[in-house]
N, C-alpha and C. Protein backbone atom coordinates (compact mmCIF):
# COMPACT_ATOMS: atom_id res chain seq x y z
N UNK A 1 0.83 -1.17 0.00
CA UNK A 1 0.00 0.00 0.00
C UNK A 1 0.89 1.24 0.00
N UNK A 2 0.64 1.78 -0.72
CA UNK A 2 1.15 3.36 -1.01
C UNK A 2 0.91 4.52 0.07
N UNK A 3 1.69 5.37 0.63
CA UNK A 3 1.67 6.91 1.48
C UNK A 3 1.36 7.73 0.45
N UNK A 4 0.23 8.83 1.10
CA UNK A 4 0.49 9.88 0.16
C UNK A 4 1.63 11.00 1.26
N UNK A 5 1.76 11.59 0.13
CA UNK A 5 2.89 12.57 0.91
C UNK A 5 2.23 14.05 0.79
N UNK A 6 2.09 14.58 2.11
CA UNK A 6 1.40 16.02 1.58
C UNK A 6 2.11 17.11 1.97
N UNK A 7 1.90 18.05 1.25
CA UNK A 7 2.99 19.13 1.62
C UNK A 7 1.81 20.34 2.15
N UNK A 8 2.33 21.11 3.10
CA UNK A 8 1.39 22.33 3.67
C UNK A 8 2.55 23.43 3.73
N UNK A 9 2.53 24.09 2.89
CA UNK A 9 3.28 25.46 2.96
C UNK A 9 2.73 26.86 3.42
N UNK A 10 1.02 26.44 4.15
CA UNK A 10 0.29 27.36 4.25
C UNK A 10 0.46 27.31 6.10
N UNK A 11 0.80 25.99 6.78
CA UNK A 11 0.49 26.14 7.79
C UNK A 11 1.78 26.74 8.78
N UNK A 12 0.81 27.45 10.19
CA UNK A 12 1.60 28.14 10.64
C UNK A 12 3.54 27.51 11.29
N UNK A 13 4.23 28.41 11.56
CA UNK A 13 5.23 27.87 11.99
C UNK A 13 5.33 27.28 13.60
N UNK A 14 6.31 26.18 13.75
CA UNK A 14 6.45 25.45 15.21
C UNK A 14 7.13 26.49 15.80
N UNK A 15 6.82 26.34 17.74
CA UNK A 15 7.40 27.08 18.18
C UNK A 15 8.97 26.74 18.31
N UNK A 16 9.41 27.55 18.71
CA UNK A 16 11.34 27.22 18.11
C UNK A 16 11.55 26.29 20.13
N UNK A 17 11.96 25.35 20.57
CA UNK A 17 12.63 24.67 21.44
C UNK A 17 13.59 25.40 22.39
N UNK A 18 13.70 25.48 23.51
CA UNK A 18 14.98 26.24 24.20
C UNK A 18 15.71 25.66 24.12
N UNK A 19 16.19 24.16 23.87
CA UNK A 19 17.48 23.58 23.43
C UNK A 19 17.41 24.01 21.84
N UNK A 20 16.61 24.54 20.82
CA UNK A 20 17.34 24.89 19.80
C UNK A 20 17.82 26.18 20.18
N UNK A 21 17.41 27.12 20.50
CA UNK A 21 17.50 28.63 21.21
C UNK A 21 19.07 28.62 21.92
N UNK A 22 18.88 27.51 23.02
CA UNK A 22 20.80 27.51 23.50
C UNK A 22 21.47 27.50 22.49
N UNK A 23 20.93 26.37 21.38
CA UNK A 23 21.69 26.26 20.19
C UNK A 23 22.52 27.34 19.58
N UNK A 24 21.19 27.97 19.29
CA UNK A 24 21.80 29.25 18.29
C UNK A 24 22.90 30.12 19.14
N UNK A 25 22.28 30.20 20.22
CA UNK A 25 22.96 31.07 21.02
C UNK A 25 24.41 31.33 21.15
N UNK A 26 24.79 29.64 21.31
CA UNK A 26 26.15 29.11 21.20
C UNK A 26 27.12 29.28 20.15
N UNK A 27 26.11 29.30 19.29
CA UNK A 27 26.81 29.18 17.57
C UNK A 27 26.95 30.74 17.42
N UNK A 28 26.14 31.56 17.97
CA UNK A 28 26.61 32.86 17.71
C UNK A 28 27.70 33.46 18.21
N UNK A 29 28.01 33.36 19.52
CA UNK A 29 28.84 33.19 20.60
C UNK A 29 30.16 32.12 19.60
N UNK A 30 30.16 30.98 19.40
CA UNK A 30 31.84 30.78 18.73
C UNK A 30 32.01 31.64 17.65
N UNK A 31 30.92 31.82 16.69
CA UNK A 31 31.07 32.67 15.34
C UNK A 31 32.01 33.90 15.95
N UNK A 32 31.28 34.35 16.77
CA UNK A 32 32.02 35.82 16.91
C UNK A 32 33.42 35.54 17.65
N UNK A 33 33.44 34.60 18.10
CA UNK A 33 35.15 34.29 18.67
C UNK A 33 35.59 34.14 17.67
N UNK A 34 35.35 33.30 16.75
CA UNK A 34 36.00 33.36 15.53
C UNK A 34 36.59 33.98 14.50
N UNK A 35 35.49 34.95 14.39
CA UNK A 35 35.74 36.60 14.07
C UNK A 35 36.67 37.16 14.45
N UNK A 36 36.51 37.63 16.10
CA UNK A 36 37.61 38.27 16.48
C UNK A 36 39.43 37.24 16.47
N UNK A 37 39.12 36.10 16.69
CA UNK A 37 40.47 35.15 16.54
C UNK A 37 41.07 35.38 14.71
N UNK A 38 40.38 35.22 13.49
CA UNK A 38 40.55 35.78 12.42
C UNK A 38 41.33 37.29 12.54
N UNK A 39 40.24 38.46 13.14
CA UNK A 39 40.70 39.47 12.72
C UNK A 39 42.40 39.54 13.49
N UNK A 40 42.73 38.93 14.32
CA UNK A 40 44.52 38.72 15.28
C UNK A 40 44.86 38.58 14.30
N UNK A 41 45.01 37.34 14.08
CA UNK A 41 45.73 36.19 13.28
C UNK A 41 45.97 37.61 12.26
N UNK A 42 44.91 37.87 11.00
CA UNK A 42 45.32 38.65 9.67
C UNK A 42 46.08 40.18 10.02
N UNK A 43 45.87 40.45 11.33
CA UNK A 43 46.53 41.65 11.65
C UNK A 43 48.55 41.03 11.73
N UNK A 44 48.19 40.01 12.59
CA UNK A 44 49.37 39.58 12.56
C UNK A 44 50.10 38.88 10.98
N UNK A 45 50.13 38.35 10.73
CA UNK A 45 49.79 38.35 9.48
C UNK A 45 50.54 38.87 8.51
N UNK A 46 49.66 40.08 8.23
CA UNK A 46 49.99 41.39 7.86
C UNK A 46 51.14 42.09 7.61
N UNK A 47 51.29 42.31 8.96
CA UNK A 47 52.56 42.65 9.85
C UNK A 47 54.01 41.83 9.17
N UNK A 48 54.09 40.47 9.70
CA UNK A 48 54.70 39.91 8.96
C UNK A 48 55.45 39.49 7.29
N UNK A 49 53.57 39.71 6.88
CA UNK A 49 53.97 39.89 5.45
C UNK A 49 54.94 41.16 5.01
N UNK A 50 54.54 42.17 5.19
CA UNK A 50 55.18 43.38 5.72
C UNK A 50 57.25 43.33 5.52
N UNK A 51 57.21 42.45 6.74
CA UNK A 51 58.04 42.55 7.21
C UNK A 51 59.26 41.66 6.33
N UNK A 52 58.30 40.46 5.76
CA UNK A 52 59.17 39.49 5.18
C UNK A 52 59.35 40.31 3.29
N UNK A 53 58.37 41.35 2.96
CA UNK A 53 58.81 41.65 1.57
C UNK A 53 59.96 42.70 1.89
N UNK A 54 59.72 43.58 3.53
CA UNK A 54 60.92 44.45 3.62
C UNK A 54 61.95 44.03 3.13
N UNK A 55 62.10 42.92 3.94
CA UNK A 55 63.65 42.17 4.30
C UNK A 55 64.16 41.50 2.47
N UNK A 56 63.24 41.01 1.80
CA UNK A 56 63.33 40.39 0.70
C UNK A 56 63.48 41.54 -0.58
N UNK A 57 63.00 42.81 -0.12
CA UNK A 57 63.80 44.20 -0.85
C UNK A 57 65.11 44.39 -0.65
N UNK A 58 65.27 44.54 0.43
CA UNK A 58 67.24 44.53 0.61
C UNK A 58 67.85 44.08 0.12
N UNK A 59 67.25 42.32 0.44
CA UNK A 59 68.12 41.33 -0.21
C UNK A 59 68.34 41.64 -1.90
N UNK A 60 67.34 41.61 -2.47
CA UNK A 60 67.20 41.85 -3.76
C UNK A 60 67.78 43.17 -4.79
N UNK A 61 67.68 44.52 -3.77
CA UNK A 61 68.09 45.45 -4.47
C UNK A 61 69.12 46.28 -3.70
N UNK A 62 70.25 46.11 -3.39
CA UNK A 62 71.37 46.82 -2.84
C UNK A 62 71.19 48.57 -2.94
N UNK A 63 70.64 49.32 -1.75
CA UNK A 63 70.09 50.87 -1.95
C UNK A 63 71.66 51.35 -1.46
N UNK A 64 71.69 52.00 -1.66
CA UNK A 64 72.66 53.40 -0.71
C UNK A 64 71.92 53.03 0.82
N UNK A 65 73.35 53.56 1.45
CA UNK A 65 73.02 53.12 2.82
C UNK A 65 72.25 53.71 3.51
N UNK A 66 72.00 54.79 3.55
CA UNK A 66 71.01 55.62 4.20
C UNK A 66 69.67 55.68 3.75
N UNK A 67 69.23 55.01 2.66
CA UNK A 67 67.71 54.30 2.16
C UNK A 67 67.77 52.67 2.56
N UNK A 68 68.76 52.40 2.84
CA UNK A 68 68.88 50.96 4.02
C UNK A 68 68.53 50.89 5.40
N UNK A 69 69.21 52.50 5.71
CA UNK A 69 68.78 52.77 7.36
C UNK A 69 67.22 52.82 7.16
N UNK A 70 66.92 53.69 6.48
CA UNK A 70 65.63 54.52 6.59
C UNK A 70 64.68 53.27 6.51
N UNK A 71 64.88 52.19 5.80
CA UNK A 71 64.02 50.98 5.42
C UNK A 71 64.07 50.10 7.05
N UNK A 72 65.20 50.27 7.36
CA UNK A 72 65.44 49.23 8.62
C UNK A 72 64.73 49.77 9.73
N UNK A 73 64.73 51.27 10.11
CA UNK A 73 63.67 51.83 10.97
C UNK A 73 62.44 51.76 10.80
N UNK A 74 61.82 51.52 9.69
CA UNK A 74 60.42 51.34 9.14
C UNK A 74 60.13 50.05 9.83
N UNK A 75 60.98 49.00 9.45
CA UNK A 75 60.82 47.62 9.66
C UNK A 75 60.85 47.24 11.02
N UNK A 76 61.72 48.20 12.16
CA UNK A 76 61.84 47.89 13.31
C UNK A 76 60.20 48.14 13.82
N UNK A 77 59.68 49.85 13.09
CA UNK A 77 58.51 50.15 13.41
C UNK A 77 57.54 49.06 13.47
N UNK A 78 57.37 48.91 12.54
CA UNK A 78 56.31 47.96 11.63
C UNK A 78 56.67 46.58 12.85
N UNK A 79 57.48 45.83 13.21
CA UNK A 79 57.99 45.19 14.35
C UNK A 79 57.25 45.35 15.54
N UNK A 80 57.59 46.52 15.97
CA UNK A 80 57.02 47.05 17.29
C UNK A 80 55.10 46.99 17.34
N UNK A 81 55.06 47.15 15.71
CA UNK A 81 53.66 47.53 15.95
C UNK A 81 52.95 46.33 16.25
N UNK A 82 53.01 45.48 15.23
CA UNK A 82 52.91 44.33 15.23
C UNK A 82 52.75 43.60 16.32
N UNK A 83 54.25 43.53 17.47
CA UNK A 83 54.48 43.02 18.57
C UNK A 83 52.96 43.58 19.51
N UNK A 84 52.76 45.19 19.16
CA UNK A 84 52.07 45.31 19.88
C UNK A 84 50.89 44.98 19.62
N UNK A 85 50.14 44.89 18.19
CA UNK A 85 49.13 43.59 18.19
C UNK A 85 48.73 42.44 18.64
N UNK A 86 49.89 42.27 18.66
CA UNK A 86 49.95 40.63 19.18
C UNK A 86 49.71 40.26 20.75
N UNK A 87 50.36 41.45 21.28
CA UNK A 87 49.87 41.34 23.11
C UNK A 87 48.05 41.36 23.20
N UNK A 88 47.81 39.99 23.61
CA UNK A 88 46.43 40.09 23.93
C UNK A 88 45.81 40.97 25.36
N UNK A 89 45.91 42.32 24.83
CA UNK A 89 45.82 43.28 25.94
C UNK A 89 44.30 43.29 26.48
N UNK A 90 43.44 42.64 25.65
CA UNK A 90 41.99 42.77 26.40
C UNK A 90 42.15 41.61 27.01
N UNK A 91 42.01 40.64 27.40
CA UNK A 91 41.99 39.09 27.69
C UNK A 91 42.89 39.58 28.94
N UNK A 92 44.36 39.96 28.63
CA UNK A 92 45.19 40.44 29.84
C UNK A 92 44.56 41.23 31.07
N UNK A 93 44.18 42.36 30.59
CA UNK A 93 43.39 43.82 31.30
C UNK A 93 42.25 42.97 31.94
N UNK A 94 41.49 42.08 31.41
CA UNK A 94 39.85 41.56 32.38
C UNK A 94 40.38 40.81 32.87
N UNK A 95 41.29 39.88 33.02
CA UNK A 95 42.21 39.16 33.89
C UNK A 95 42.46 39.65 35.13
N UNK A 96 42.59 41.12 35.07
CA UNK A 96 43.82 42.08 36.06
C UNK A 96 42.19 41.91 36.69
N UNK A 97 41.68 42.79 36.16
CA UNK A 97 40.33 43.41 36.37
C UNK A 97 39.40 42.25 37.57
N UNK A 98 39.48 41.36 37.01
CA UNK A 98 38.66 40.28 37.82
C UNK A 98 39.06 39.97 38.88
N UNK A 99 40.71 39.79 39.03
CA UNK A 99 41.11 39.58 39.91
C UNK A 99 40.76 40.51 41.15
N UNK A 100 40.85 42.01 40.63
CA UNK A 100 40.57 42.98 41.39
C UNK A 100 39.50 42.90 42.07
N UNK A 101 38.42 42.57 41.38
CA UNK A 101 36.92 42.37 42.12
C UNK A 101 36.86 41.74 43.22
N UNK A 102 37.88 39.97 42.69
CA UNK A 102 38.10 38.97 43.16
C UNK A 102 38.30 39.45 44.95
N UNK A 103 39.01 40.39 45.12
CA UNK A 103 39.37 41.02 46.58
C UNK A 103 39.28 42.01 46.64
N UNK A 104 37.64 41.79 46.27
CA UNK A 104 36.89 43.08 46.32
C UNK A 104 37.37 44.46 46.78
N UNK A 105 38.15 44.59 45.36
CA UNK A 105 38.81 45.83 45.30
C UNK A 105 39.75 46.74 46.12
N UNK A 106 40.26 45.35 46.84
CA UNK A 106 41.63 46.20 47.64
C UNK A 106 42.65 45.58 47.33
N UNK A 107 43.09 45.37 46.22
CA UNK A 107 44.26 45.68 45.26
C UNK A 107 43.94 46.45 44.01
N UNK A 108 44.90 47.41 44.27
CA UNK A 108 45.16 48.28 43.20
C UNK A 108 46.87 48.34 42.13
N UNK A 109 45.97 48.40 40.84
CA UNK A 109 47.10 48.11 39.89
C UNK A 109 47.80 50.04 39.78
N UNK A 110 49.11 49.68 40.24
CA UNK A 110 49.95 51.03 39.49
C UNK A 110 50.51 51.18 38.14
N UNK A 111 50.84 49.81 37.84
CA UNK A 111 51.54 49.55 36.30
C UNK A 111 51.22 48.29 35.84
N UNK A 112 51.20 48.52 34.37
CA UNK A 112 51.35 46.99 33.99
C UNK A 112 52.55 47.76 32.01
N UNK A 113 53.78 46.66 32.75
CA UNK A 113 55.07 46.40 31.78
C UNK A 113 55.22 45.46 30.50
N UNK A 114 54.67 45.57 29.25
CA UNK A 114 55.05 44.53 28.72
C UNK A 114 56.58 44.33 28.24
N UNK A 115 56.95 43.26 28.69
CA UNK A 115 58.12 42.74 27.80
C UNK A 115 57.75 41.39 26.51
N UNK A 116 57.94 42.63 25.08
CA UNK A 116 57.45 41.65 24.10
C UNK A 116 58.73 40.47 23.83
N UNK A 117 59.54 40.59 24.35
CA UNK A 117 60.69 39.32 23.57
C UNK A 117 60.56 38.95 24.53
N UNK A 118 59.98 38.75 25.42
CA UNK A 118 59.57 37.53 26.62
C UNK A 118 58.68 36.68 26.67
N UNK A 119 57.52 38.02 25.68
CA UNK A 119 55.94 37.41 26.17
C UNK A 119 55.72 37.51 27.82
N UNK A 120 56.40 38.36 28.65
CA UNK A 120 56.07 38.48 29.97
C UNK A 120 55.29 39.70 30.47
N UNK A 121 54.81 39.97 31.47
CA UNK A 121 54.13 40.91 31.66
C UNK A 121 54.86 41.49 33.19
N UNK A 122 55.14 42.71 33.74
CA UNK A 122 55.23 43.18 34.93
C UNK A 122 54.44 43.99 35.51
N UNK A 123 53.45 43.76 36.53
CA UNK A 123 52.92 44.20 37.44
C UNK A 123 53.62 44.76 38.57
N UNK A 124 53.00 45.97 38.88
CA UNK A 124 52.89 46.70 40.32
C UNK A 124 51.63 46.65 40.83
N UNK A 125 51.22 46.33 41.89
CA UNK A 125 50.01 46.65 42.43
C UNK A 125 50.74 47.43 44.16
N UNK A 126 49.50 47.52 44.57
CA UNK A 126 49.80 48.51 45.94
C UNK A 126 47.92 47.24 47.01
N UNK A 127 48.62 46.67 48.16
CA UNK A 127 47.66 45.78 48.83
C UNK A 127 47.61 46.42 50.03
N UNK A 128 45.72 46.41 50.64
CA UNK A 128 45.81 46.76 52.11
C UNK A 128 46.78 45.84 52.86
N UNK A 129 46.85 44.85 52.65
CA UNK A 129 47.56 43.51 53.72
C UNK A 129 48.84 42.88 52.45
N UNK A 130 49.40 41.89 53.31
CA UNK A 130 50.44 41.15 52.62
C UNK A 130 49.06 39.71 52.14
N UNK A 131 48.28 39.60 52.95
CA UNK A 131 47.15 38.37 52.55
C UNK A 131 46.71 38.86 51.29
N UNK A 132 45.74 39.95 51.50
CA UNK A 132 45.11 40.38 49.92
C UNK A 132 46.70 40.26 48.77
N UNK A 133 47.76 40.71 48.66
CA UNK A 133 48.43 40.17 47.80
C UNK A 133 48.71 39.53 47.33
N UNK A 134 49.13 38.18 48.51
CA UNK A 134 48.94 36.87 48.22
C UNK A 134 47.88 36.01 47.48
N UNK A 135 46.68 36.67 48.26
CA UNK A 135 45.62 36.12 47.23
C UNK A 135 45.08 36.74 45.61
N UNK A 136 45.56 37.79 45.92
CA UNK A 136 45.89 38.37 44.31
C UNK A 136 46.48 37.63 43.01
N UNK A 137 47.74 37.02 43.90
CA UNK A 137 48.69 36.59 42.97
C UNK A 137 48.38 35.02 42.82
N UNK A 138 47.60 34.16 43.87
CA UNK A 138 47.25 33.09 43.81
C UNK A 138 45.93 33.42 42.68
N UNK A 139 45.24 34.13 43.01
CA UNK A 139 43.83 34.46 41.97
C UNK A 139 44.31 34.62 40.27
N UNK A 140 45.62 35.09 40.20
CA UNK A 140 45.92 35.21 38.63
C UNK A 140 46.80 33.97 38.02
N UNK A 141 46.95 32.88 39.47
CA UNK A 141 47.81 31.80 38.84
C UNK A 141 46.60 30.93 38.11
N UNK A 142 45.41 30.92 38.70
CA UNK A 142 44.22 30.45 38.02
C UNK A 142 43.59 31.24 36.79
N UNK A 143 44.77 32.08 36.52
CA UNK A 143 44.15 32.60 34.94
C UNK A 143 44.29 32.00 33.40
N UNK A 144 43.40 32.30 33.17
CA UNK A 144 43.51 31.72 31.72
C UNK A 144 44.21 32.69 30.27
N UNK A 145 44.96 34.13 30.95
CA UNK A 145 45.57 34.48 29.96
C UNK A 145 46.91 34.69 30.29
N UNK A 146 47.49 34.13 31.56
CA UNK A 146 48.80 34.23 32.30
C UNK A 146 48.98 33.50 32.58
N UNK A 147 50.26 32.94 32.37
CA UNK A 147 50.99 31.82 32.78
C UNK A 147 52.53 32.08 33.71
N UNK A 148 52.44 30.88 35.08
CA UNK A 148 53.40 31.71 35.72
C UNK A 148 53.36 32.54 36.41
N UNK A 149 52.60 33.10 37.21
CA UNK A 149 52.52 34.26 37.72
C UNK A 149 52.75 33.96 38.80
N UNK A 150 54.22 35.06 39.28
CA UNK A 150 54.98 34.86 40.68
C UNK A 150 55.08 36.58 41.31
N UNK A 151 55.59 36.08 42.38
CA UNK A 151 55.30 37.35 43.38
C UNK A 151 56.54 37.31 43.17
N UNK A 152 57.47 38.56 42.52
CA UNK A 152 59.04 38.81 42.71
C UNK A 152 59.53 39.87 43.80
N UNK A 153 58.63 40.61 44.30
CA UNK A 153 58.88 41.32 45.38
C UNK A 153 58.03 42.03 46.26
N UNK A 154 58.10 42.25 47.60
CA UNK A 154 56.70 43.03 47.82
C UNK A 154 58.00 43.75 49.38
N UNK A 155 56.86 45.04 49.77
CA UNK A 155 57.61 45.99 50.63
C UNK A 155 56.14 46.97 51.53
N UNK A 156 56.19 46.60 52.55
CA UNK A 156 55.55 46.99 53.39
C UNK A 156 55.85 48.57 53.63
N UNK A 157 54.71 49.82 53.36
CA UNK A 157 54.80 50.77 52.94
C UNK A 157 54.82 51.41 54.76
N UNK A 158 56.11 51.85 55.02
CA UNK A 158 56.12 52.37 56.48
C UNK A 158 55.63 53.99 56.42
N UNK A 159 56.05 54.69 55.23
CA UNK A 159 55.75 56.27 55.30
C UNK A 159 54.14 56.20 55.42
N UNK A 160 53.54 55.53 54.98
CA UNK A 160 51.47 55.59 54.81
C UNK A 160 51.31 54.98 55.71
N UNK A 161 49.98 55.70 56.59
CA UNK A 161 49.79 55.80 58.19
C UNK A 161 48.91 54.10 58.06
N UNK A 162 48.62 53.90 56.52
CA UNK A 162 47.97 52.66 56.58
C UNK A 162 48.52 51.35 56.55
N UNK A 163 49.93 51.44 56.20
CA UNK A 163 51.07 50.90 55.67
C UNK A 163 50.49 49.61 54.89
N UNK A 164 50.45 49.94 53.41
CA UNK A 164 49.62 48.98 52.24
C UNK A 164 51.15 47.99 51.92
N UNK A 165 50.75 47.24 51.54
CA UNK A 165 51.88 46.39 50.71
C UNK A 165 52.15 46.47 49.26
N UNK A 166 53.16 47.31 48.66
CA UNK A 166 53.58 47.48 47.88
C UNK A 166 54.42 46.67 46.76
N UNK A 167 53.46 45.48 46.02
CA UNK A 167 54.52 44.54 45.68
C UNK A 167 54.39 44.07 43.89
N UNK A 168 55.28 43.68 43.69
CA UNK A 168 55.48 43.79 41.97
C UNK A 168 55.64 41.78 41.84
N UNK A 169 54.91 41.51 40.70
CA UNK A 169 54.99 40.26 39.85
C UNK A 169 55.18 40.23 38.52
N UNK A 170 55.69 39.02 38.11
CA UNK A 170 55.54 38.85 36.77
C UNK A 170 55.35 37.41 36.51
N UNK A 171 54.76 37.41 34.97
CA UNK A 171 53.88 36.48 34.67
C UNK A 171 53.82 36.92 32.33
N UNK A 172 54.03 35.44 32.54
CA UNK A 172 54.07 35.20 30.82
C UNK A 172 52.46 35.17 30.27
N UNK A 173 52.41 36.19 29.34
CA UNK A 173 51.09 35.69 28.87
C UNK A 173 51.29 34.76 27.25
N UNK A 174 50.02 34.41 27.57
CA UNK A 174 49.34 32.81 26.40
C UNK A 174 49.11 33.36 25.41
N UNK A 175 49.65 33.08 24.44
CA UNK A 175 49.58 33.59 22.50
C UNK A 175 47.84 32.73 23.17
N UNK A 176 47.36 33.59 22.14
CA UNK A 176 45.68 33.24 21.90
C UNK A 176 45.81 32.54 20.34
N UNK A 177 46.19 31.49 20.34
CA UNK A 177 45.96 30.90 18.33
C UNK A 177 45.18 30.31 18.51
């Protein structure tokens, strides 16, 4: 015995599922990581490309030396800039940031140092206690954009009637690829 098969293009639509709804949700949410992980990558990239036709001009066309300098400062530029693309400074900064909350806001950041031929980062912060520091620096070893993160010095502030703890770390941050 034969099915008929019927088609209704008139009838109304199903309601959409909250497991399809998480669905989408999710998929929108990696898309746009994706996005922004793309737009790194081609900045970096870029940069590089940049950098590798500089270098492959020299090679190729012997200038007078002072259109050699002038090319090699470009290239250092173009270097630097680059480098500084490449520091994942938002991911870093809500890192700092959270932590801060984390002890509810009694650590305060004075500096933050990048060293790009390290990939390291140097912190100053300023702590009511030597504890809140400690737990500062334990709170960013559980980070997900720092790796490493050690307490290299700290100094109990005798001139401030509050005497805060004054102490500096460093810590490698994670290429995001």
């Amino acid at each position: 015995m034969r099915q008929l098969i019927q088609f209704d293009f008139v009838a109304g639509q199903r309601q959409r599922s909250p497991w399809g709804q998480v669905l989408l949700g999710v998929g929108l949410i990696a898309a746009i990581g994706v996005a922004i992980e793309y737009r790194t990558l081609s900045a970096r990239r870029a940069g590089l490309e940049q950098r590798v036709a500089t270098l492959a001009r020299l090679q190729n066309h012997p200038n007078s030396r002072a259109e050699d300098a002038a090319e090699a400062r470009d290239s250092v530029s173009i270097d630097q800039a680059a480098r500084d693309l490449a520091t994942p400074w938002t991911e870093l900064l809500a890192e700092l940031e959270q932590a801060s909350k984390d002890t509810e806001g009694q650590v305060s950041l004075l500096g933050i140092e990048p060293d790009h031929g390290k990939h390291s980062v140097r912190i100053n912060a300023e702590a009511r206690t030597l504890a809140l520091a400690l737990a500062y620096v334990q709170r960013l070893q559980a980070s997900h954009s720092l790796k490493y993160p050690m307490l290299d010095r700290h100094e109990i502030r005798a001139d401030d009637a509050q005497h805060p703890v004054r102490f500096e770390m460093t810590g490698d941050w994670k290429d995001q690829l």
